[in-house]
PDB file of N, CA and C in Angstrom:
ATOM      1  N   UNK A   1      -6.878  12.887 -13.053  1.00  0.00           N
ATOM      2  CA  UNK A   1      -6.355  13.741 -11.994  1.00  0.00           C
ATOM      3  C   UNK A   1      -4.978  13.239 -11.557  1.00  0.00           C
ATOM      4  N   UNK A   2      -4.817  11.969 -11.201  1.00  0.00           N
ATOM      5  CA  UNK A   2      -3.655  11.737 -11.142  1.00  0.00           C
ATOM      6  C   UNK A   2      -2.280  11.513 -12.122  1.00  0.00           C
ATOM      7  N   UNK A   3      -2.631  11.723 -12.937  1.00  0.00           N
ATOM      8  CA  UNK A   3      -1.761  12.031 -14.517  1.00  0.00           C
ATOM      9  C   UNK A   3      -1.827  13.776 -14.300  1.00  0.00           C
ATOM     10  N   UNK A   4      -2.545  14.377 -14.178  1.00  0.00           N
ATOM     11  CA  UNK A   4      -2.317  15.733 -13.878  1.00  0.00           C
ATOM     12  C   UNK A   4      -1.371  16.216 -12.313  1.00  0.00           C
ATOM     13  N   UNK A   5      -1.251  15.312 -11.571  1.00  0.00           N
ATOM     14  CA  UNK A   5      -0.443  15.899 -10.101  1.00  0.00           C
ATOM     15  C   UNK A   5       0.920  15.214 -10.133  1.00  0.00           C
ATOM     16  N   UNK A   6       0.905  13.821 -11.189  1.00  0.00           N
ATOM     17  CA  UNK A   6       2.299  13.185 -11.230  1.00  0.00           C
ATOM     18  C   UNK A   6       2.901  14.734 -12.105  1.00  0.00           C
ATOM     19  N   UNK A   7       2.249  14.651 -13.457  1.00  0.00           N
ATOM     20  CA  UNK A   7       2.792  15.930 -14.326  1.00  0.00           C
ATOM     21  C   UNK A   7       3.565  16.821 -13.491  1.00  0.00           C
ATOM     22  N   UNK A   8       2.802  17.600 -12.585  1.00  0.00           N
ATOM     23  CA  UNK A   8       2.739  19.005 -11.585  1.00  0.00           C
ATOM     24  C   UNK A   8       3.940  18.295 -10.753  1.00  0.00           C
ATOM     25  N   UNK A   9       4.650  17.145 -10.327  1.00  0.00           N
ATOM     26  CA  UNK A   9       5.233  16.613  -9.743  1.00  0.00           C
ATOM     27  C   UNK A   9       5.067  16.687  -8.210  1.00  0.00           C
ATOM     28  N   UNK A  10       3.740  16.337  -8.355  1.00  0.00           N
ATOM     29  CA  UNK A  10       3.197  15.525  -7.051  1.00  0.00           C
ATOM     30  C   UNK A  10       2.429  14.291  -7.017  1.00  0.00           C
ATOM     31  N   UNK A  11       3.305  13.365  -6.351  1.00  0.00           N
ATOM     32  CA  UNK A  11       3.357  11.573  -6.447  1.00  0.00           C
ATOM     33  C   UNK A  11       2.231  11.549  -5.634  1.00  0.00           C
ATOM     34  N   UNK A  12       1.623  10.776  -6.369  1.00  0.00           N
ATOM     35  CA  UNK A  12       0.343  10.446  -5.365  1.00  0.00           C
ATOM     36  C   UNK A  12       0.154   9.012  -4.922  1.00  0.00           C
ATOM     37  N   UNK A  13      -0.548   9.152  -3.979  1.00  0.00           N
ATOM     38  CA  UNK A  13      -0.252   7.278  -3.558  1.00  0.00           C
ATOM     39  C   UNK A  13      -1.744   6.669  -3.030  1.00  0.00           C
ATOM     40  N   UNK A  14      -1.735   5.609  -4.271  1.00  0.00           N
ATOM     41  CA  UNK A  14      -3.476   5.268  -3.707  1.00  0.00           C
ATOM     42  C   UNK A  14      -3.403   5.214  -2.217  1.00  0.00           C
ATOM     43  N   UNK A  15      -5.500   5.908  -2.481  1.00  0.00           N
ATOM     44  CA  UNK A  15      -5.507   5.839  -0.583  1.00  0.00           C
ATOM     45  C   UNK A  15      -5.598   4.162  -0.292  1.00  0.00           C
ATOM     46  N   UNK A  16      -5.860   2.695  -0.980  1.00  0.00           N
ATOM     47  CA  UNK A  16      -5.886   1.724  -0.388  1.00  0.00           C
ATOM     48  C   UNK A  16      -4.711   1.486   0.276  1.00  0.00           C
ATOM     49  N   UNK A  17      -3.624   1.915  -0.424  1.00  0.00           N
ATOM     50  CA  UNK A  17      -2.195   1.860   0.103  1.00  0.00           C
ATOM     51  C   UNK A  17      -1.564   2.248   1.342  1.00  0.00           C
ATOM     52  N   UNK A  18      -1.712   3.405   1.427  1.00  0.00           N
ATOM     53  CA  UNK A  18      -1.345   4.514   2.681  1.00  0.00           C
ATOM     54  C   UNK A  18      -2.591   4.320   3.653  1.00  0.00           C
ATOM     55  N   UNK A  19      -3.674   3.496   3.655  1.00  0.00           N
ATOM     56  CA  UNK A  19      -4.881   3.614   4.732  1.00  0.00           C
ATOM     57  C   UNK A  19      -4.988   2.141   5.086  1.00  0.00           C
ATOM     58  N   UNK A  20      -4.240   1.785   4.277  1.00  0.00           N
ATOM     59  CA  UNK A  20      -4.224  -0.098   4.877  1.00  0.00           C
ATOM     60  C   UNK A  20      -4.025  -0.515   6.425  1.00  0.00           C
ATOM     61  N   UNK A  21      -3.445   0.512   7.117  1.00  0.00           N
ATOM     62  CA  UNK A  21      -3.606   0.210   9.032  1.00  0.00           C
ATOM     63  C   UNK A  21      -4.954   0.224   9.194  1.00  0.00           C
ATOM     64  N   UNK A  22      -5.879   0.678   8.592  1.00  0.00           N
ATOM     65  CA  UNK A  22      -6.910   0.423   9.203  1.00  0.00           C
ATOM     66  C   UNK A  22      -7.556  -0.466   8.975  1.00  0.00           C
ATOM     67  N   UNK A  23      -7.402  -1.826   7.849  1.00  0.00           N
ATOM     68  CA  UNK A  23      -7.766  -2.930   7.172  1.00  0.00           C
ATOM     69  C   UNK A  23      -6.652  -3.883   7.956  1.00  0.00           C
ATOM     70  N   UNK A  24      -5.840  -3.863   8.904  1.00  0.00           N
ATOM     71  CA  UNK A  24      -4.509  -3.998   9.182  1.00  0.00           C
ATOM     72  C   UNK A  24      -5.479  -4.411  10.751  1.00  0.00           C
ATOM     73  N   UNK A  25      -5.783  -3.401  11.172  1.00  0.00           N
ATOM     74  CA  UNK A  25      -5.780  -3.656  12.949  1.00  0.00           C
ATOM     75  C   UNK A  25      -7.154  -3.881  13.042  1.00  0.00           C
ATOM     76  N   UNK A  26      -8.081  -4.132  11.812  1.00  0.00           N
ATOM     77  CA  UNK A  26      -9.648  -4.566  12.254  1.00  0.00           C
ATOM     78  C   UNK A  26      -9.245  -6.049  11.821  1.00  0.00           C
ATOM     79  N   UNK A  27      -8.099  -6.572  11.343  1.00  0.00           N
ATOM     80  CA  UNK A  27      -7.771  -8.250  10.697  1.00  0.00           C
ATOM     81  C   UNK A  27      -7.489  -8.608  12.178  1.00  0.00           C
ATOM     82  N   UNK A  28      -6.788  -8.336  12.597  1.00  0.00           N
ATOM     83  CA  UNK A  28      -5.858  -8.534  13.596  1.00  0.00           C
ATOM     84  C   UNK A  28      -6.931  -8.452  15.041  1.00  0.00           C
ATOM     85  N   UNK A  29      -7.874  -7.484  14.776  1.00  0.00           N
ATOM     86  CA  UNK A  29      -9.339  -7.677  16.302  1.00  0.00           C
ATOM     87  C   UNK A  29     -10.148  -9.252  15.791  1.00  0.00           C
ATOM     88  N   UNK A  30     -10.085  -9.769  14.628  1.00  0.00           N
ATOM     89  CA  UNK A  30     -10.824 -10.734  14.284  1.00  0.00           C
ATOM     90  C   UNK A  30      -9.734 -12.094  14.320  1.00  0.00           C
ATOM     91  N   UNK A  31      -8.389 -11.941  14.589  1.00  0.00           N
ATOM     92  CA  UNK A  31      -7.292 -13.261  14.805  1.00  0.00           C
ATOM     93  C   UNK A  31      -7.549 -13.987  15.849  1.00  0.00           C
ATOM     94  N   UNK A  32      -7.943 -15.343  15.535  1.00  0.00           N
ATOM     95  CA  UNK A  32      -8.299 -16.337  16.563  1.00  0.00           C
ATOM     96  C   UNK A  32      -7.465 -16.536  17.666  1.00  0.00           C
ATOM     97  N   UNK A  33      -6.009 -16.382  17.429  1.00  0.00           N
ATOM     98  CA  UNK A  33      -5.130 -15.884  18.872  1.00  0.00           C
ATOM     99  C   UNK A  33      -5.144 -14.894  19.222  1.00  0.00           C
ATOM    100  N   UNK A  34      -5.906 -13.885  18.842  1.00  0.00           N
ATOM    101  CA  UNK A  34      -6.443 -13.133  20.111  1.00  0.00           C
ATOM    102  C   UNK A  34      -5.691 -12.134  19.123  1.00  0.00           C
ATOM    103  N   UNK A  35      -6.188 -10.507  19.900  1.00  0.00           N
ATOM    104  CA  UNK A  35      -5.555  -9.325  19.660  1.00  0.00           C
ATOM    105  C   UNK A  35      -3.952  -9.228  19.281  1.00  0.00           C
ATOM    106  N   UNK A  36      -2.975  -8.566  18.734  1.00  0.00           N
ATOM    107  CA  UNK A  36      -2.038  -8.271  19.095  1.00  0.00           C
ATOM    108  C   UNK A  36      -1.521  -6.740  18.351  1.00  0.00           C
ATOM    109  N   UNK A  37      -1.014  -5.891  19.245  1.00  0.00           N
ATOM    110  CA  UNK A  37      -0.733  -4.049  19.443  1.00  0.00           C
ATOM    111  C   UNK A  37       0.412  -4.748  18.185  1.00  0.00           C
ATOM    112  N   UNK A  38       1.406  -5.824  18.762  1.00  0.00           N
ATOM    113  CA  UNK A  38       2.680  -5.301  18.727  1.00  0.00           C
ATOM    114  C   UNK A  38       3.017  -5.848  17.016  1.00  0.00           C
ATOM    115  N   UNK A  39       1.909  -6.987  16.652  1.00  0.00           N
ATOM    116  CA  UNK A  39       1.653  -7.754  15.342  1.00  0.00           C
ATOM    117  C   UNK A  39       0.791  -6.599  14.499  1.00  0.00           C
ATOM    118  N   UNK A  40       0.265  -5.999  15.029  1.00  0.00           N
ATOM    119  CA  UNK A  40      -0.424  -4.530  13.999  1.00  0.00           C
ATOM    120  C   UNK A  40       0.822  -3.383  13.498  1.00  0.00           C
ATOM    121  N   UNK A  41       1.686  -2.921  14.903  1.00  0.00           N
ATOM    122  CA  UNK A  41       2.866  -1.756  14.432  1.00  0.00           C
ATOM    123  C   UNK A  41       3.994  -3.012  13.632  1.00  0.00           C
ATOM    124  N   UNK A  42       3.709  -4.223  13.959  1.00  0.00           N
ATOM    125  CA  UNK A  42       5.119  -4.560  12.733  1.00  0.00           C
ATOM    126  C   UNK A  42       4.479  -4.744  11.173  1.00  0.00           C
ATOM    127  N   UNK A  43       3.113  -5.064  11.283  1.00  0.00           N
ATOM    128  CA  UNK A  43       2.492  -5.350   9.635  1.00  0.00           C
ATOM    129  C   UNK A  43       2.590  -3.470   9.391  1.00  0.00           C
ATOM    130  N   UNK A  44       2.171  -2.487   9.882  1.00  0.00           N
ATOM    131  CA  UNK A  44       1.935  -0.982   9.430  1.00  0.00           C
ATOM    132  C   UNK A  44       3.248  -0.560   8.797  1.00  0.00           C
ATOM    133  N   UNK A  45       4.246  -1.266  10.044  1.00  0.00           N
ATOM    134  CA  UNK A  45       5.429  -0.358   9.314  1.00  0.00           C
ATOM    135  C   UNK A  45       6.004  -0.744   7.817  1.00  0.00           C
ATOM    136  N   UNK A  46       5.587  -2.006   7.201  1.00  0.00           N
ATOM    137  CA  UNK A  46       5.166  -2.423   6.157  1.00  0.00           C
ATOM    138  C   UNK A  46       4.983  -1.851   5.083  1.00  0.00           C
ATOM    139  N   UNK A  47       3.894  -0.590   5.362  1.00  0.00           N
ATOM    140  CA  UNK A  47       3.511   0.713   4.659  1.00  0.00           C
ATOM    141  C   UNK A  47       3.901   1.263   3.732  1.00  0.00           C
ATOM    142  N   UNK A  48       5.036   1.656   4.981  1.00  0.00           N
ATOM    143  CA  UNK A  48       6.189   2.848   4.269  1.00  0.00           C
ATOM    144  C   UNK A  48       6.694   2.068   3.188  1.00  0.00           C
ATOM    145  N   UNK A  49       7.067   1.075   3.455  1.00  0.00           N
ATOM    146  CA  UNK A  49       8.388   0.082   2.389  1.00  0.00           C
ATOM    147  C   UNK A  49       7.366  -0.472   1.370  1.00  0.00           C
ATOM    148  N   UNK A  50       6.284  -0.580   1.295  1.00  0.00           N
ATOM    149  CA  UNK A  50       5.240  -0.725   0.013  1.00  0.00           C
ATOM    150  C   UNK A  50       4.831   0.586  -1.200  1.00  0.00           C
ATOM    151  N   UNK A  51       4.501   1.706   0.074  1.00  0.00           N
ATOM    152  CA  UNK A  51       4.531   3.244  -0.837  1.00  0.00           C
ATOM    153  C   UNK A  51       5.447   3.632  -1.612  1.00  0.00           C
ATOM    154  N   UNK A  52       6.929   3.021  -1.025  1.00  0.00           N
ATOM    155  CA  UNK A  52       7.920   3.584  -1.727  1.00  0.00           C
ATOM    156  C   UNK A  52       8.587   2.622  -2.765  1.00  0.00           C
ATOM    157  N   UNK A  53       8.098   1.186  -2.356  1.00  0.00           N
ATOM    158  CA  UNK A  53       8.037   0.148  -3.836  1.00  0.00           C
ATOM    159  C   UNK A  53       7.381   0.904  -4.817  1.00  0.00           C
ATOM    160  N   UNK A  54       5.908   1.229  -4.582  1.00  0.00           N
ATOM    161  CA  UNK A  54       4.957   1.623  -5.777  1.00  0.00           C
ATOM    162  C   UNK A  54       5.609   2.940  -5.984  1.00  0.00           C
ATOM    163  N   UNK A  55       5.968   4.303  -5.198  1.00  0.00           N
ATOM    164  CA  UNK A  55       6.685   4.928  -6.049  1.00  0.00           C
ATOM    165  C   UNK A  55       7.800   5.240  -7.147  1.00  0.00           C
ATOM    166  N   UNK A  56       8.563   4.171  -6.414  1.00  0.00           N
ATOM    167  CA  UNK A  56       9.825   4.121  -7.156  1.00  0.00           C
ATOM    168  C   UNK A  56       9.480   3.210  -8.377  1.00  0.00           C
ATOM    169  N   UNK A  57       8.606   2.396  -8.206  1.00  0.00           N
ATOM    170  CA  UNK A  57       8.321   1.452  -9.623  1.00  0.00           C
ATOM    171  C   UNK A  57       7.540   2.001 -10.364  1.00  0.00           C
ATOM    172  N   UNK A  58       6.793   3.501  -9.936  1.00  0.00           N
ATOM    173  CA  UNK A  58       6.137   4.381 -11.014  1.00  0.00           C
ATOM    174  C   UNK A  58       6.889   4.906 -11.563  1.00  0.00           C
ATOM    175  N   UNK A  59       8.211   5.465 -10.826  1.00  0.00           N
ATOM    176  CA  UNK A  59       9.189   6.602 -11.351  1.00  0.00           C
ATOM    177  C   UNK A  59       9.853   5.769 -12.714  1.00  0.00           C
ATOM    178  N   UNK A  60      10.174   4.669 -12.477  1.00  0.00           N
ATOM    179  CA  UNK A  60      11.572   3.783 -12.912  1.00  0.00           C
ATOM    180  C   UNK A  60      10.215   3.582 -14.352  1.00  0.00           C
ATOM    181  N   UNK A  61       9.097   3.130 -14.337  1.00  0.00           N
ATOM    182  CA  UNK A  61       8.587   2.431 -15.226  1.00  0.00           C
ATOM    183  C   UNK A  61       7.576   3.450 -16.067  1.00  0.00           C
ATOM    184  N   UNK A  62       6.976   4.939 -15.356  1.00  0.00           N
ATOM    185  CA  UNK A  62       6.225   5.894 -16.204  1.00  0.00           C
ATOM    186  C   UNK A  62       5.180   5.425 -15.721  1.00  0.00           C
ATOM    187  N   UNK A  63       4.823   4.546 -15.283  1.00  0.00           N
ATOM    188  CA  UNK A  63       3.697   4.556 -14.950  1.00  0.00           C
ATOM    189  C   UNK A  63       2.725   5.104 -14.027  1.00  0.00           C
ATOM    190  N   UNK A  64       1.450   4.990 -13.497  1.00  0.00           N
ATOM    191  CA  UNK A  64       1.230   5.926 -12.920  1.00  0.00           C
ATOM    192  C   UNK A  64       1.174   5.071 -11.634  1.00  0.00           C
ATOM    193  N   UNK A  65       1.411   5.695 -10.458  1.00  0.00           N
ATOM    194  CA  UNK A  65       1.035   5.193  -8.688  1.00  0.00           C
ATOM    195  C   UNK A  65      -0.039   4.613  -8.872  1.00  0.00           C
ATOM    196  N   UNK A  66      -1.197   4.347  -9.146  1.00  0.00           N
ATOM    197  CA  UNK A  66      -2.072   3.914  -8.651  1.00  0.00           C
ATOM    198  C   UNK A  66      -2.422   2.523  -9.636  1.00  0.00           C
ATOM    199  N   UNK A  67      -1.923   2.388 -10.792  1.00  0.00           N
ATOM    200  CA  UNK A  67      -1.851   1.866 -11.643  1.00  0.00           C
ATOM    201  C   UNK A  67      -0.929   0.522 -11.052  1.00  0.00           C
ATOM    202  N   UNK A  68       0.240   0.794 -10.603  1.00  0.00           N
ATOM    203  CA  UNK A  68       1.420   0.036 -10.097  1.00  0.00           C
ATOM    204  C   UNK A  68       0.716  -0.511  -8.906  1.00  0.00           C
ATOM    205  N   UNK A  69       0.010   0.217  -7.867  1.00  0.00           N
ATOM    206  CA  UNK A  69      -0.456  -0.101  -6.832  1.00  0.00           C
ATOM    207  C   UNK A  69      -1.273  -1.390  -6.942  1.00  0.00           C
ATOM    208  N   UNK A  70      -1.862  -1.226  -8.348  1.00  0.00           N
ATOM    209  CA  UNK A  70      -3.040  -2.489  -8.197  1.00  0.00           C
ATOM    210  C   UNK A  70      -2.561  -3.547  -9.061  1.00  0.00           C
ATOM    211  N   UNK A  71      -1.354  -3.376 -10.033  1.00  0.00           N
ATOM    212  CA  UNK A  71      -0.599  -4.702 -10.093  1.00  0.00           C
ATOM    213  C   UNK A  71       0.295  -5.105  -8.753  1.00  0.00           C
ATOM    214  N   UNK A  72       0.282  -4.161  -8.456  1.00  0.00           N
ATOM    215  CA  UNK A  72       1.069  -5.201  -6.837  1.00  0.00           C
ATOM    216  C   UNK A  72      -0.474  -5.472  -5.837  1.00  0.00           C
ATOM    217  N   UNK A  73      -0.788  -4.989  -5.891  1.00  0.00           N
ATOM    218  CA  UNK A  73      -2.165  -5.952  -5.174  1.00  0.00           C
ATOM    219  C   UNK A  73      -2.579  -7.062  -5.944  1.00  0.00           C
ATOM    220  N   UNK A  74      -3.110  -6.897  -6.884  1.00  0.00           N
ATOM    221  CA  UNK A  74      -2.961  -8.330  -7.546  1.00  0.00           C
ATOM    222  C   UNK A  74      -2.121  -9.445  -7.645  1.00  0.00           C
ATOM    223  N   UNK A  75      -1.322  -8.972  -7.807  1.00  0.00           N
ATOM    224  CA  UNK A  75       0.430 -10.408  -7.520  1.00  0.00           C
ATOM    225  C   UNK A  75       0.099 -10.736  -6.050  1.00  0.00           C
ATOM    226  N   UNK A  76      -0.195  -9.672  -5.504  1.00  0.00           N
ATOM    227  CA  UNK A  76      -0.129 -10.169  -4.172  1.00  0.00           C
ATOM    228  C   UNK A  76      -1.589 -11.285  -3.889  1.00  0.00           C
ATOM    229  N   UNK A  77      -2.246 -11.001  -4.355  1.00  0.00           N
ATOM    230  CA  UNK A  77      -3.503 -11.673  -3.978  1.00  0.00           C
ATOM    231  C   UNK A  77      -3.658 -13.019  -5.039  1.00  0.00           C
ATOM    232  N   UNK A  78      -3.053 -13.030  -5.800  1.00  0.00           N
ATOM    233  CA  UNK A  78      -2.517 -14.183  -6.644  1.00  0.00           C
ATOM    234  C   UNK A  78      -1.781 -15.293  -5.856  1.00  0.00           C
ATOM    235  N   UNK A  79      -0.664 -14.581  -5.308  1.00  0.00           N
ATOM    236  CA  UNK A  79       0.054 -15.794  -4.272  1.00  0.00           C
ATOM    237  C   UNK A  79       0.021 -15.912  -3.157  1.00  0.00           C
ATOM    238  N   UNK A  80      -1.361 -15.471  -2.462  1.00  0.00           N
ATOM    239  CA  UNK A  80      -2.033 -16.032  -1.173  1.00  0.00           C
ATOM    240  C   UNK A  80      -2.890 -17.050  -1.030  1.00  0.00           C
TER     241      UNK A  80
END
């Protein structure tokens, strides 16, 4: 399906990607210093500038969004 909507030229963007505020502000109710509003809107806005890594590195490379999405989750979870 998503090889069929890139085709149709509509970019699709895994939902782990674009729904990560909500994996985002339940981390952040469980931070031993306590809550913080203002440490949740600076990790979210994050988002945007990740969606449009994985798009543009689908466009540039053919590959597909969701594909790219989970080699950058992986790198990422590699060097944590």
């Amino acid at each position: 399906v998503e090889r069929e909507l890139v085709n149709r030229g509509v970019w699709y963007a895994p939902d782990f990607a674009i729904n990560a505020g909500g994996v985002i502000n339940v981390s952040e109710e469980y931070n031993p210093k306590g809550y913080s509003a203002d440490r949740v809107r600076e990790l979210c806005a994050r988002i945007r500038i990740t969606v449009g890594e994985i798009l543009d590195e689908s466009k540039r490379s053919g590959e597909l969004p969701g594909d790219v999405a989970i080699k950058l989750a992986m790198r990422r979870v590699d060097q944590a």
